[in-house]
PDB file of N, CA and C in Angstrom:
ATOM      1  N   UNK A   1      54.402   4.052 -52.294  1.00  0.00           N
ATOM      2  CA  UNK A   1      55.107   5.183 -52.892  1.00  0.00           C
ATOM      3  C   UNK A   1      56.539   5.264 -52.388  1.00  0.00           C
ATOM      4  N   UNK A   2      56.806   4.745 -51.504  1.00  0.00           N
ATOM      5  CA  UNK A   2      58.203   4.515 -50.533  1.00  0.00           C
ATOM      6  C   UNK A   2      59.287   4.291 -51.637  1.00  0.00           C
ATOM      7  N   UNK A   3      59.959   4.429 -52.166  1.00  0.00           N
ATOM      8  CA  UNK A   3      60.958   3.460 -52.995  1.00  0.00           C
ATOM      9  C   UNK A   3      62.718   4.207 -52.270  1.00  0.00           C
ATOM     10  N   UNK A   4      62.516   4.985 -51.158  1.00  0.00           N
ATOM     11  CA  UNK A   4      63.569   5.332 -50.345  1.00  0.00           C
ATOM     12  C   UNK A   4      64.480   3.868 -50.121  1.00  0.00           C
ATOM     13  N   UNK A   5      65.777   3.777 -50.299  1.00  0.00           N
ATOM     14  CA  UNK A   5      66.889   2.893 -49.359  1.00  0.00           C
ATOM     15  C   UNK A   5      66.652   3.126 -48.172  1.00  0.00           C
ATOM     16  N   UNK A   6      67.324   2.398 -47.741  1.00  0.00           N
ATOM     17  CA  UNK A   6      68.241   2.232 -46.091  1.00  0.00           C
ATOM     18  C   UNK A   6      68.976   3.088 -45.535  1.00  0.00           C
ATOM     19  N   UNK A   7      68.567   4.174 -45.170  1.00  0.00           N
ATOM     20  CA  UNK A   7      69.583   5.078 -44.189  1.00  0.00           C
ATOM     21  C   UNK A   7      70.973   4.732 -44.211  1.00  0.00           C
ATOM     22  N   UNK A   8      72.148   5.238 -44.041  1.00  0.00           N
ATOM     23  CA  UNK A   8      71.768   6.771 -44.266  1.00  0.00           C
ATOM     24  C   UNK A   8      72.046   6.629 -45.933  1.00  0.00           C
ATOM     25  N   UNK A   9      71.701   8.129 -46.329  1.00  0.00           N
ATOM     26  CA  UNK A   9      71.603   8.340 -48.188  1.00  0.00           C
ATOM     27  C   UNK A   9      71.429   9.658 -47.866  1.00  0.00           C
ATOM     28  N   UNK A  10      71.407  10.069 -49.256  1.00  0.00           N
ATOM     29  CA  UNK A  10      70.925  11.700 -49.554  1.00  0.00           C
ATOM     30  C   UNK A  10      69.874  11.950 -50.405  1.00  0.00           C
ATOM     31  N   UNK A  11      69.173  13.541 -50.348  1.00  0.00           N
ATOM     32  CA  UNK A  11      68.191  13.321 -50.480  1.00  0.00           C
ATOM     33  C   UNK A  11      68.206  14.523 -51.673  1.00  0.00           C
ATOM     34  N   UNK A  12      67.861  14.632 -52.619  1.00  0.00           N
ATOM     35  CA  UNK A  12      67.610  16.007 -53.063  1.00  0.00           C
ATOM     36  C   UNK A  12      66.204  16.364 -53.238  1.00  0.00           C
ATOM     37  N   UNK A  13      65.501  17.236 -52.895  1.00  0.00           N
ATOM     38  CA  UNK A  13      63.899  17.834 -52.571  1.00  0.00           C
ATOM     39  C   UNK A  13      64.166  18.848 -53.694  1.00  0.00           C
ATOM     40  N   UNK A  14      63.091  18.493 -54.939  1.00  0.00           N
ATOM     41  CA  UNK A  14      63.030  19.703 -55.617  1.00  0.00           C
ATOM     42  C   UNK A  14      61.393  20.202 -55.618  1.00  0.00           C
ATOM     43  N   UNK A  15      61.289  21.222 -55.209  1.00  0.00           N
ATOM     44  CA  UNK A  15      60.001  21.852 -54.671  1.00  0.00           C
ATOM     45  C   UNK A  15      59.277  23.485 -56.106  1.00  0.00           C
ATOM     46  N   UNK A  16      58.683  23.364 -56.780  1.00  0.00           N
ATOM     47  CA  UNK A  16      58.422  23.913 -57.844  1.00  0.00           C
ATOM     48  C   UNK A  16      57.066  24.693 -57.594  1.00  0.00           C
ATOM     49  N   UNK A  17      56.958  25.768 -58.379  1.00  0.00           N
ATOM     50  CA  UNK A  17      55.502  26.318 -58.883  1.00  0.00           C
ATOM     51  C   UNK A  17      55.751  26.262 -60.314  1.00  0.00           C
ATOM     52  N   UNK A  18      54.999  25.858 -60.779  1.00  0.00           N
ATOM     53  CA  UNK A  18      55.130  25.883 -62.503  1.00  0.00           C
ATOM     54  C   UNK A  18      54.640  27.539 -63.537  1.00  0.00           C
ATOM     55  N   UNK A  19      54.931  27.475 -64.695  1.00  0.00           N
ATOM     56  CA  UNK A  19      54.271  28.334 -64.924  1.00  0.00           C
ATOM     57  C   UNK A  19      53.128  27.910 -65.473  1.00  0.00           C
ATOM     58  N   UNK A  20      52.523  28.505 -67.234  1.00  0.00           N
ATOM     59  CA  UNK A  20      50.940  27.730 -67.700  1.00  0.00           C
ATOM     60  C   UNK A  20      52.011  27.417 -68.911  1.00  0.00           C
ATOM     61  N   UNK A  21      53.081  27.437 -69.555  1.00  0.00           N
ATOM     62  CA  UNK A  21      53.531  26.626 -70.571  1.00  0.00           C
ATOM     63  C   UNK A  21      53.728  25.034 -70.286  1.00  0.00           C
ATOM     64  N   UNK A  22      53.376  24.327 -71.021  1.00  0.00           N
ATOM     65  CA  UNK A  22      53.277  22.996 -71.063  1.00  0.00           C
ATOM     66  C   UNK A  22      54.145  22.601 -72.021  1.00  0.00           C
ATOM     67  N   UNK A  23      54.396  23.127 -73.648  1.00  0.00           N
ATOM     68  CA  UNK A  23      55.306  22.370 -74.222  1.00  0.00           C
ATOM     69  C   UNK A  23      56.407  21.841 -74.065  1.00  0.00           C
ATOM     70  N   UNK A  24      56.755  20.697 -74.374  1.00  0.00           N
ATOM     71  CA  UNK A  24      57.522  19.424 -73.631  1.00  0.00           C
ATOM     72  C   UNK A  24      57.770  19.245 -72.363  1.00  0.00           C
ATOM     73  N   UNK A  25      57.274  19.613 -71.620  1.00  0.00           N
ATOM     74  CA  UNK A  25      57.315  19.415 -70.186  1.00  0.00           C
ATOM     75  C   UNK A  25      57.597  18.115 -69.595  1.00  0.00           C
ATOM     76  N   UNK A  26      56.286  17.749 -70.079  1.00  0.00           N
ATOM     77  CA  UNK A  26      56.359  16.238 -69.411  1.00  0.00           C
ATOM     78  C   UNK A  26      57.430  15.069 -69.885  1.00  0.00           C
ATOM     79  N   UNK A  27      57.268  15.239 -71.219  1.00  0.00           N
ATOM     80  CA  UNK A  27      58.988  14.220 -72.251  1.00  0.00           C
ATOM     81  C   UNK A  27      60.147  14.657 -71.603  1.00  0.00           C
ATOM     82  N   UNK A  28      59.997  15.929 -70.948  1.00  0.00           N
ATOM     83  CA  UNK A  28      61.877  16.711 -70.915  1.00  0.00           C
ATOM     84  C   UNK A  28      61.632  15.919 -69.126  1.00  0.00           C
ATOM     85  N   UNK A  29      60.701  15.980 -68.514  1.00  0.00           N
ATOM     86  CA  UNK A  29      61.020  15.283 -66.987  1.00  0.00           C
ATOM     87  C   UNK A  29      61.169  14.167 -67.202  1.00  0.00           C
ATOM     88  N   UNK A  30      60.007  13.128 -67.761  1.00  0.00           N
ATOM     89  CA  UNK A  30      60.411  11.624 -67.728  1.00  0.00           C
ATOM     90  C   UNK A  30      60.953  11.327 -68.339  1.00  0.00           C
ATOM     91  N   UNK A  31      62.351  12.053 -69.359  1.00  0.00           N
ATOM     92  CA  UNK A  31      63.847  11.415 -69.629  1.00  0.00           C
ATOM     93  C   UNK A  31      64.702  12.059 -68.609  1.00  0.00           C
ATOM     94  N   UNK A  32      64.361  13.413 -67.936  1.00  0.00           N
ATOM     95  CA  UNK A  32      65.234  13.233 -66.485  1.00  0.00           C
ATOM     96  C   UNK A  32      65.223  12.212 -65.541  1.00  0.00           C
ATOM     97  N   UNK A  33      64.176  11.338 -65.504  1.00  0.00           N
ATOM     98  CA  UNK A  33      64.141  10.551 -64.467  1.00  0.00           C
ATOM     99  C   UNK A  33      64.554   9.210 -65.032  1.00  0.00           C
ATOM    100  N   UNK A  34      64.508   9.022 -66.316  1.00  0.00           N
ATOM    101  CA  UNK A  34      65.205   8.248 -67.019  1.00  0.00           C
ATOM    102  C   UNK A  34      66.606   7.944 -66.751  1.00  0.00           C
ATOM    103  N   UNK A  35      67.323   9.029 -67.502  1.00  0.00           N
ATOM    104  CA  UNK A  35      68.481   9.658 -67.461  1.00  0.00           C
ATOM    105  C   UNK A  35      69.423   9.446 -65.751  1.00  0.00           C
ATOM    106  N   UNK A  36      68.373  10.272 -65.024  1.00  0.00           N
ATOM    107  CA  UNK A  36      68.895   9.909 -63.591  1.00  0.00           C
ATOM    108  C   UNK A  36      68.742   8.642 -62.799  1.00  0.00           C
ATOM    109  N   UNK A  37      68.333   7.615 -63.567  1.00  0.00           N
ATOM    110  CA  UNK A  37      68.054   6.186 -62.820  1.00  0.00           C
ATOM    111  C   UNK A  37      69.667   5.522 -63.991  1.00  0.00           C
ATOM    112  N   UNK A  38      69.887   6.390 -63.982  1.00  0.00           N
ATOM    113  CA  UNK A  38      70.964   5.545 -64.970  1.00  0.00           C
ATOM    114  C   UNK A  38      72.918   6.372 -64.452  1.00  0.00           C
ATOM    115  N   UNK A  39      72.715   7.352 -63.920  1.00  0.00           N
ATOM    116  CA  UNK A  39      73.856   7.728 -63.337  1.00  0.00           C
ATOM    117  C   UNK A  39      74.297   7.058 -61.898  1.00  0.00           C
ATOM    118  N   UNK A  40      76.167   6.810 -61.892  1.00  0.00           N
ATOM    119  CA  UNK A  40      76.426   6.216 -60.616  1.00  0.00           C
ATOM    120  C   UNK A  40      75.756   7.051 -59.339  1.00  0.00           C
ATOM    121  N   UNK A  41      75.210   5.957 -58.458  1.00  0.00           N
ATOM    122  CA  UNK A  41      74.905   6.354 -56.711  1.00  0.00           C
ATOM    123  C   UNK A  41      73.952   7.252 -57.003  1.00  0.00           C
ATOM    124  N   UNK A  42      72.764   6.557 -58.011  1.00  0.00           N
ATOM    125  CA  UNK A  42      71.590   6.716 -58.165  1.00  0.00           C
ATOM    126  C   UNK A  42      70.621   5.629 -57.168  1.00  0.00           C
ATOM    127  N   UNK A  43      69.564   6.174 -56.607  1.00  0.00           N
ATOM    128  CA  UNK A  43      69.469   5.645 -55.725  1.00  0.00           C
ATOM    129  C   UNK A  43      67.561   5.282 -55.501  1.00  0.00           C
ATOM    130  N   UNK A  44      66.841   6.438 -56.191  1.00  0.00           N
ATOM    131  CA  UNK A  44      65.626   6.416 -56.709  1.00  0.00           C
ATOM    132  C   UNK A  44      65.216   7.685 -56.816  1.00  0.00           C
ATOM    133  N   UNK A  45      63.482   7.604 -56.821  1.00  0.00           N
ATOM    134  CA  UNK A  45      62.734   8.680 -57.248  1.00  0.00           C
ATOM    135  C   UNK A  45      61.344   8.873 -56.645  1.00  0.00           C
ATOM    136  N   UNK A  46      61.179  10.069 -56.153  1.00  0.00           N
ATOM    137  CA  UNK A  46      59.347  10.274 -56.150  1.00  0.00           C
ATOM    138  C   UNK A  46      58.858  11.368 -56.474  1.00  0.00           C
ATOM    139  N   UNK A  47      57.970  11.757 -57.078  1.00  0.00           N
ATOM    140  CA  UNK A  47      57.624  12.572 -57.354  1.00  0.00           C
ATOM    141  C   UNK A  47      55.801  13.115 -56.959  1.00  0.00           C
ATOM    142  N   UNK A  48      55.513  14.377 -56.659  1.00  0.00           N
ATOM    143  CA  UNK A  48      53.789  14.208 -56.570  1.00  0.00           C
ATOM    144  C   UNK A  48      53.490  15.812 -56.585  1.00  0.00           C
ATOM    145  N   UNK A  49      52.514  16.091 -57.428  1.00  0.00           N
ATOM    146  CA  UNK A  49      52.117  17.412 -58.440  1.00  0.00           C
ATOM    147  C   UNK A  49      50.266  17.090 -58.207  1.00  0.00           C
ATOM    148  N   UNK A  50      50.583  18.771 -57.533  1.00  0.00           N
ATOM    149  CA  UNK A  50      49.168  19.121 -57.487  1.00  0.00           C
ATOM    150  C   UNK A  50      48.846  20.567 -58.133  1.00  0.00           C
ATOM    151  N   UNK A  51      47.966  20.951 -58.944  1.00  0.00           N
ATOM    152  CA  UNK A  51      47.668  22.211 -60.044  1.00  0.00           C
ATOM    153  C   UNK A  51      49.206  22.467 -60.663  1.00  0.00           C
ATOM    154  N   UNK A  52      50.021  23.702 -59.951  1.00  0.00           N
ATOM    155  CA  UNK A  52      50.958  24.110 -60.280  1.00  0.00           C
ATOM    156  C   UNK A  52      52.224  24.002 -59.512  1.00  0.00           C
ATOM    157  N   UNK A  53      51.665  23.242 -58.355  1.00  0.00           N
ATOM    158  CA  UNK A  53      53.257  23.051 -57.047  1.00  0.00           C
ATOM    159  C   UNK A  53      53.351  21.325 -57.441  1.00  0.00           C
ATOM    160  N   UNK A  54      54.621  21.223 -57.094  1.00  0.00           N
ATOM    161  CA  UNK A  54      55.266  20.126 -57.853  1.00  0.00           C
ATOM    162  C   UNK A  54      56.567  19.678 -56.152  1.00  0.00           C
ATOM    163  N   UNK A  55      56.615  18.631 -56.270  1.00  0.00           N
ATOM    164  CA  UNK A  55      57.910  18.228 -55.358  1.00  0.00           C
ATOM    165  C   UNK A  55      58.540  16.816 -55.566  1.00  0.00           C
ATOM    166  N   UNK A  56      59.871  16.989 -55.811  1.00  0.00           N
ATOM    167  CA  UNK A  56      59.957  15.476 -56.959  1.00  0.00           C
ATOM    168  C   UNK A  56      61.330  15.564 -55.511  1.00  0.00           C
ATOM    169  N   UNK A  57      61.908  14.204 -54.991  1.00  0.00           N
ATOM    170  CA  UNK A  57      62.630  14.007 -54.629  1.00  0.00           C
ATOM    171  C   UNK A  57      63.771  12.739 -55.005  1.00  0.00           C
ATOM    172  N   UNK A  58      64.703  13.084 -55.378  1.00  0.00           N
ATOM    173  CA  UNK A  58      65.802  12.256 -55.871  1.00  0.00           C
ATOM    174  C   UNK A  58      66.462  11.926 -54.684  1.00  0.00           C
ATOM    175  N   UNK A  59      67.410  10.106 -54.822  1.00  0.00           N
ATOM    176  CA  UNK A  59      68.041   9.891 -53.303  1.00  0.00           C
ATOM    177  C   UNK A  59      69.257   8.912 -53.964  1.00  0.00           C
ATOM    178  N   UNK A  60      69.989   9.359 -53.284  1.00  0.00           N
ATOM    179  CA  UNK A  60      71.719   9.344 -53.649  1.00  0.00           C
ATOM    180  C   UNK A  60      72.929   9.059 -52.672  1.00  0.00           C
ATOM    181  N   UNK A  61      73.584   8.504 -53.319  1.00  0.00           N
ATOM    182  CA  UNK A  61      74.434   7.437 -52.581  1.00  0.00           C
ATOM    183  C   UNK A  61      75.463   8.684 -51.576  1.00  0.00           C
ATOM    184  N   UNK A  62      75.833   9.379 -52.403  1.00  0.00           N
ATOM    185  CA  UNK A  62      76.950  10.532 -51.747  1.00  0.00           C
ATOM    186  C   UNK A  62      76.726  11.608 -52.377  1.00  0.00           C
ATOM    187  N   UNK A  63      77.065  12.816 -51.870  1.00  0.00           N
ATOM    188  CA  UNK A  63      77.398  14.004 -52.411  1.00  0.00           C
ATOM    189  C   UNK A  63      77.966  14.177 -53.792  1.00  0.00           C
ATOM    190  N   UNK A  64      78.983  13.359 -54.282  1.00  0.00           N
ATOM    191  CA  UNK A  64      79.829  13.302 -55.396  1.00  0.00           C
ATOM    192  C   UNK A  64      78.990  12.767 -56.637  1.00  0.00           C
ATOM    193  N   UNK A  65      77.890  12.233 -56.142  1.00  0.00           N
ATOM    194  CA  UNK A  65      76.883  11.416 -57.030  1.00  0.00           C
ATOM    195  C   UNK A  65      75.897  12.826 -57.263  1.00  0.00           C
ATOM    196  N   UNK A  66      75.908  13.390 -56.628  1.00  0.00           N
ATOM    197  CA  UNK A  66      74.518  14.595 -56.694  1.00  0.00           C
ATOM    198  C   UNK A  66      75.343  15.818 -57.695  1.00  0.00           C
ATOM    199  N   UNK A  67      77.072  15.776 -56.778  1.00  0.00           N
ATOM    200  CA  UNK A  67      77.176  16.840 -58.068  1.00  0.00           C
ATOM    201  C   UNK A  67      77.605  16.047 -59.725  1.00  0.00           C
ATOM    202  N   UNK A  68      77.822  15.270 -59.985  1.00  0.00           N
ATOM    203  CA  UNK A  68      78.021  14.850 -61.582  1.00  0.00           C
ATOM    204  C   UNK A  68      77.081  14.642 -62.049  1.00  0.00           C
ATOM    205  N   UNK A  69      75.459  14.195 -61.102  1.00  0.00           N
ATOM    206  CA  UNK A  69      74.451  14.332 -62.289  1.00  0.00           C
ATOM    207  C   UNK A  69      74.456  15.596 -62.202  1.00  0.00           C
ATOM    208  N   UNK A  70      74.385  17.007 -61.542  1.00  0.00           N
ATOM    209  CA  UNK A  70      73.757  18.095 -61.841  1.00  0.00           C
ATOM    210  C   UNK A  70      74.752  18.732 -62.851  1.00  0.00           C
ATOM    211  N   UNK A  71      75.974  17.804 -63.185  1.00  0.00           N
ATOM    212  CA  UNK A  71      76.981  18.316 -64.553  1.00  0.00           C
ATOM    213  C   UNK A  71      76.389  17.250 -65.698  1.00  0.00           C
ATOM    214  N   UNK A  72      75.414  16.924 -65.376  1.00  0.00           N
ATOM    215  CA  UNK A  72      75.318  15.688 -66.671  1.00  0.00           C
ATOM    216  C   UNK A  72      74.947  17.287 -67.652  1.00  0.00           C
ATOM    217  N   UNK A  73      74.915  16.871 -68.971  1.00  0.00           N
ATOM    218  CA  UNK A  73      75.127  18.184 -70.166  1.00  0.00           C
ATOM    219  C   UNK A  73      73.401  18.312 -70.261  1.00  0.00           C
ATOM    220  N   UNK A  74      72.780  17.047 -70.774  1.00  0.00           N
ATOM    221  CA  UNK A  74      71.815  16.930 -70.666  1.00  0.00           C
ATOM    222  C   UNK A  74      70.247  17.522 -69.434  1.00  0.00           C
ATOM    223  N   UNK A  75      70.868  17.237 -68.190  1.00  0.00           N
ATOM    224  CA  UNK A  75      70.342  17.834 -67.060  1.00  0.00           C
ATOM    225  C   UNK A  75      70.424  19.308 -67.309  1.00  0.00           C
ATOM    226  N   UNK A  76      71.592  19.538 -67.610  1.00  0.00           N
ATOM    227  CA  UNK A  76      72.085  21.354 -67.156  1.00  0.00           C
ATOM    228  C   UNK A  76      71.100  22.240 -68.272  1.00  0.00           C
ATOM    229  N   UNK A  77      71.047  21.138 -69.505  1.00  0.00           N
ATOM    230  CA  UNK A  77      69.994  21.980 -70.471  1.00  0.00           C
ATOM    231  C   UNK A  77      68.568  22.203 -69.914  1.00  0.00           C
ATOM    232  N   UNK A  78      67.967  20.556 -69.029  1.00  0.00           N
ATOM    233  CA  UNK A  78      66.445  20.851 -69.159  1.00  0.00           C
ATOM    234  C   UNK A  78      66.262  22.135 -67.456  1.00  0.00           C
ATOM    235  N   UNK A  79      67.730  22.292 -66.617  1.00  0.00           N
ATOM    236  CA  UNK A  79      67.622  23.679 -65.661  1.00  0.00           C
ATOM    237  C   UNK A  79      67.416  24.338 -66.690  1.00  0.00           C
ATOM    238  N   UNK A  80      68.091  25.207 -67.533  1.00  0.00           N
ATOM    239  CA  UNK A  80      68.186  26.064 -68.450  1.00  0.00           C
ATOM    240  C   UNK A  80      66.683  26.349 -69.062  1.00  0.00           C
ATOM    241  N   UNK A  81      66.251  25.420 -69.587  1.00  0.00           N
ATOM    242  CA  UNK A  81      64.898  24.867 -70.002  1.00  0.00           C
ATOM    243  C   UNK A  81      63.877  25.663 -69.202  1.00  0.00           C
ATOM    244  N   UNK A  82      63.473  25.138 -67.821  1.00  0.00           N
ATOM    245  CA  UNK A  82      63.294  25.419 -66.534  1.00  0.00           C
ATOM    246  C   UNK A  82      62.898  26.721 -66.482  1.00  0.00           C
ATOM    247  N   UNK A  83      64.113  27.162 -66.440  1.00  0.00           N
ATOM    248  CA  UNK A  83      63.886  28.555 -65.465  1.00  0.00           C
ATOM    249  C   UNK A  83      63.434  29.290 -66.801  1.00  0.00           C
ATOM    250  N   UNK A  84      63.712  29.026 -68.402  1.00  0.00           N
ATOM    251  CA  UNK A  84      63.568  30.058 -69.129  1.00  0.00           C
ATOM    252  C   UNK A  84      61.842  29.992 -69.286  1.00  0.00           C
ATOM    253  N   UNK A  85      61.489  28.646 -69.439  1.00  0.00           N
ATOM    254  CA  UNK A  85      60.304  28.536 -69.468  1.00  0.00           C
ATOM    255  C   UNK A  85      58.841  27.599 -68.425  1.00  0.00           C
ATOM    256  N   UNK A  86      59.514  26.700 -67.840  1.00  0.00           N
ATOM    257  CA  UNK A  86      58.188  25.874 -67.156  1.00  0.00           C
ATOM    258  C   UNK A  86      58.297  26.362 -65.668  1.00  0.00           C
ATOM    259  N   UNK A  87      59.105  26.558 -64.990  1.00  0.00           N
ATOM    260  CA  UNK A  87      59.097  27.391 -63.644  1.00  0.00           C
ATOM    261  C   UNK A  87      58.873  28.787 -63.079  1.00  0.00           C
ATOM    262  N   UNK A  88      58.062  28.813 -62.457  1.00  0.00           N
ATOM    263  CA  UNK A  88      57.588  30.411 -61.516  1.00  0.00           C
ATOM    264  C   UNK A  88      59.010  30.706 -60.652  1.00  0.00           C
ATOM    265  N   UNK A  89      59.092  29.226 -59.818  1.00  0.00           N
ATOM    266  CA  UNK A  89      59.877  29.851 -58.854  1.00  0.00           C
ATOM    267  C   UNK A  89      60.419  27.924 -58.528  1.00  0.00           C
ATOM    268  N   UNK A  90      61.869  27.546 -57.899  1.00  0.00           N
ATOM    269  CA  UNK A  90      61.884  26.082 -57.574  1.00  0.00           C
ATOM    270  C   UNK A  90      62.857  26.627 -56.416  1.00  0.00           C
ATOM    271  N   UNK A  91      62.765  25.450 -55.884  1.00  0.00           N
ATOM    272  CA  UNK A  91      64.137  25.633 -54.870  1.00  0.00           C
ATOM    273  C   UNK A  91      64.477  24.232 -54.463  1.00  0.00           C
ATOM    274  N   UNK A  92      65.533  23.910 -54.526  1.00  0.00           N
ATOM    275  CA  UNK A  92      66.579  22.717 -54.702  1.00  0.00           C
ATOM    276  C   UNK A  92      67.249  22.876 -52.873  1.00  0.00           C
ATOM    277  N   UNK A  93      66.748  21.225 -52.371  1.00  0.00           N
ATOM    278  CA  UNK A  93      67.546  21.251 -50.802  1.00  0.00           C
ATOM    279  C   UNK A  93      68.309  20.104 -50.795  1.00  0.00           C
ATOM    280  N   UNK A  94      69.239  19.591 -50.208  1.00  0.00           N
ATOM    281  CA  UNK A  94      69.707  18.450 -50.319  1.00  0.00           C
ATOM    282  C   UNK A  94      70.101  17.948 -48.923  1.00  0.00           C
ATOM    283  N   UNK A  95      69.953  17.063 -48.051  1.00  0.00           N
ATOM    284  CA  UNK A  95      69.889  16.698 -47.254  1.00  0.00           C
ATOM    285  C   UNK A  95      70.159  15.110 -46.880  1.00  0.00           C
ATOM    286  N   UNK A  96      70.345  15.089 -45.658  1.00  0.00           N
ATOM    287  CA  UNK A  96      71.542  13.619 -45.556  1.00  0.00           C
ATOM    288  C   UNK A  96      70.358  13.083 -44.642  1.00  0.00           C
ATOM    289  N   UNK A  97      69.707  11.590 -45.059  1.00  0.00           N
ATOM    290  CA  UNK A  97      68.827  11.011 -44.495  1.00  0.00           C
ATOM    291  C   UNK A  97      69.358   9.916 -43.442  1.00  0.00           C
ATOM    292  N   UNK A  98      69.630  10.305 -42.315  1.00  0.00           N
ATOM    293  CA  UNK A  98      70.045   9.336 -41.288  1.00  0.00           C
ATOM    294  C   UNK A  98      69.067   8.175 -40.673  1.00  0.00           C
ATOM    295  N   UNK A  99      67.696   8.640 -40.876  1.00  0.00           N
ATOM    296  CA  UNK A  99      66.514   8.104 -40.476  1.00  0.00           C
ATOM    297  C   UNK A  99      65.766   7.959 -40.572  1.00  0.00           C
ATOM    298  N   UNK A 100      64.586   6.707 -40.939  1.00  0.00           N
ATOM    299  CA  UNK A 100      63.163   7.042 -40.819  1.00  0.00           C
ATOM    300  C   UNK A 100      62.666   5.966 -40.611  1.00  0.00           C
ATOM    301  N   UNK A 101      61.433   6.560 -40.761  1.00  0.00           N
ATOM    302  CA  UNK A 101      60.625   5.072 -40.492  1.00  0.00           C
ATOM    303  C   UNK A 101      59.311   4.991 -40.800  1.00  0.00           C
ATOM    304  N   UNK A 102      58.452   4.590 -41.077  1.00  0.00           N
ATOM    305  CA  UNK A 102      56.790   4.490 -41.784  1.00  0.00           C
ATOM    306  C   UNK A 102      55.793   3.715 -41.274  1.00  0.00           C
ATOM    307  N   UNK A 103      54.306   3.810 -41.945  1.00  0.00           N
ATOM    308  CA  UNK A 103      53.467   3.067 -41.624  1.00  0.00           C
ATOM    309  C   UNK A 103      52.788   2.724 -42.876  1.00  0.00           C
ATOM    310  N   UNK A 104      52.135   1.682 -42.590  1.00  0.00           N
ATOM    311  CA  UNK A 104      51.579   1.313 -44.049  1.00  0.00           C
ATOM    312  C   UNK A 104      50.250   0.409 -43.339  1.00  0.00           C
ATOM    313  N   UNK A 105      48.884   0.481 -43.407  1.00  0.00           N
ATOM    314  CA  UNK A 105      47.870   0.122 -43.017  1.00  0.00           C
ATOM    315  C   UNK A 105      48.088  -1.110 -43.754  1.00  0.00           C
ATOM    316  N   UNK A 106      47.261  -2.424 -42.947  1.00  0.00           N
ATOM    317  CA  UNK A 106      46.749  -3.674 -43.464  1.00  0.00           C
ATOM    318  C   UNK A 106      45.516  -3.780 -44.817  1.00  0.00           C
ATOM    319  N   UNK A 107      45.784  -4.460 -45.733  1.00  0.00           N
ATOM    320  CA  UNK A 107      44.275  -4.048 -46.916  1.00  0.00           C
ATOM    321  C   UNK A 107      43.984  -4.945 -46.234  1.00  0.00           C
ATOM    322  N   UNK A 108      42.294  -4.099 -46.542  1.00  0.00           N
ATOM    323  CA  UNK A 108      40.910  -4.768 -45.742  1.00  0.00           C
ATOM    324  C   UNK A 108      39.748  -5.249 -46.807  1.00  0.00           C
ATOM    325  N   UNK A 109      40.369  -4.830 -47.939  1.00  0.00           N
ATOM    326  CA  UNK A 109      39.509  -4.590 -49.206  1.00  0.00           C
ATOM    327  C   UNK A 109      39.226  -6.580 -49.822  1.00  0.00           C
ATOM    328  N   UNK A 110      40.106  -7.278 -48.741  1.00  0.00           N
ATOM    329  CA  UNK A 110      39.549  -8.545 -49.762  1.00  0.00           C
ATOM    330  C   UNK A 110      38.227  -9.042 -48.829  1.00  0.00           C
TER     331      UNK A 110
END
C-alpha cells in the first residue's frame, strides 16, 4: 500500500465522515485522483474507507504544488460538491514528511 517517495515531500491527510448520499461519489473521487496524478509535483496517492470515515492522503513535491491543484477549477467544484452533499464533517492537514520508515513481513504462503 506504500506508494510514498523519498523524504522529504508533503503530505496532504484528508480525513472525512461521509454522509448516506452516494450519487456520483465514487466517479467524482476517481477522476480526482485521476486528475491529481496528472498535476505538476504530483507525487501519489492512498486512500482507505471504512462504513462512513474515509482518509485519503495525497503527497507532493512542494507547497506551490498543493496550492494550484486546490485552484484546479475542476477540484474546487467536487469541494463545493462535498460539503453541499457527500460530507458530515472533513478536515484537510498538510504536513512536511522528513521521515519514515516501514516493515513489510516475508510471504510464507508459497
Amino acid at each position: 500500500m506504500n506508494q510514498a517517495p523519498k523524504p522529504p515531500y508533503y503530505a496532504v491527510i484528508f480525513t472525512n465522515v461521509r454522509t448516506d448520499f452516494e450519487p456520483g461519489y465514487a466517479e467524482t473521487a476517481d477522476r480526482m485522483v485521476a486528475l491529481a496524478a496528472e498535476q505538476p509535483g504530483y507525487l501519489g496517492f492512498e486512500s482507505v474507507r471504512e462504513n462512513k470515515d474515509g482518509i485519503s492522503v495525497s503527497y507532493w513535491r512542494d507547497l506551490e504544488s498543493i496550492k494550484a491543484w486546490k485552484a484546479v477549477s475542476e477540484h474546487t467544484a467536487a469541494q463545493n460538491a462535498g460539503r453541499e452533499k457527500w460530507y458530515k464533517s472533513y478536515t484537510t492537514r498538510i504536513a512536511l514528511v522528513e521521515r519514515e520508515y516501514s516493515f513489510e513481513a516475508e510471504d510464507t504462503t508459497a
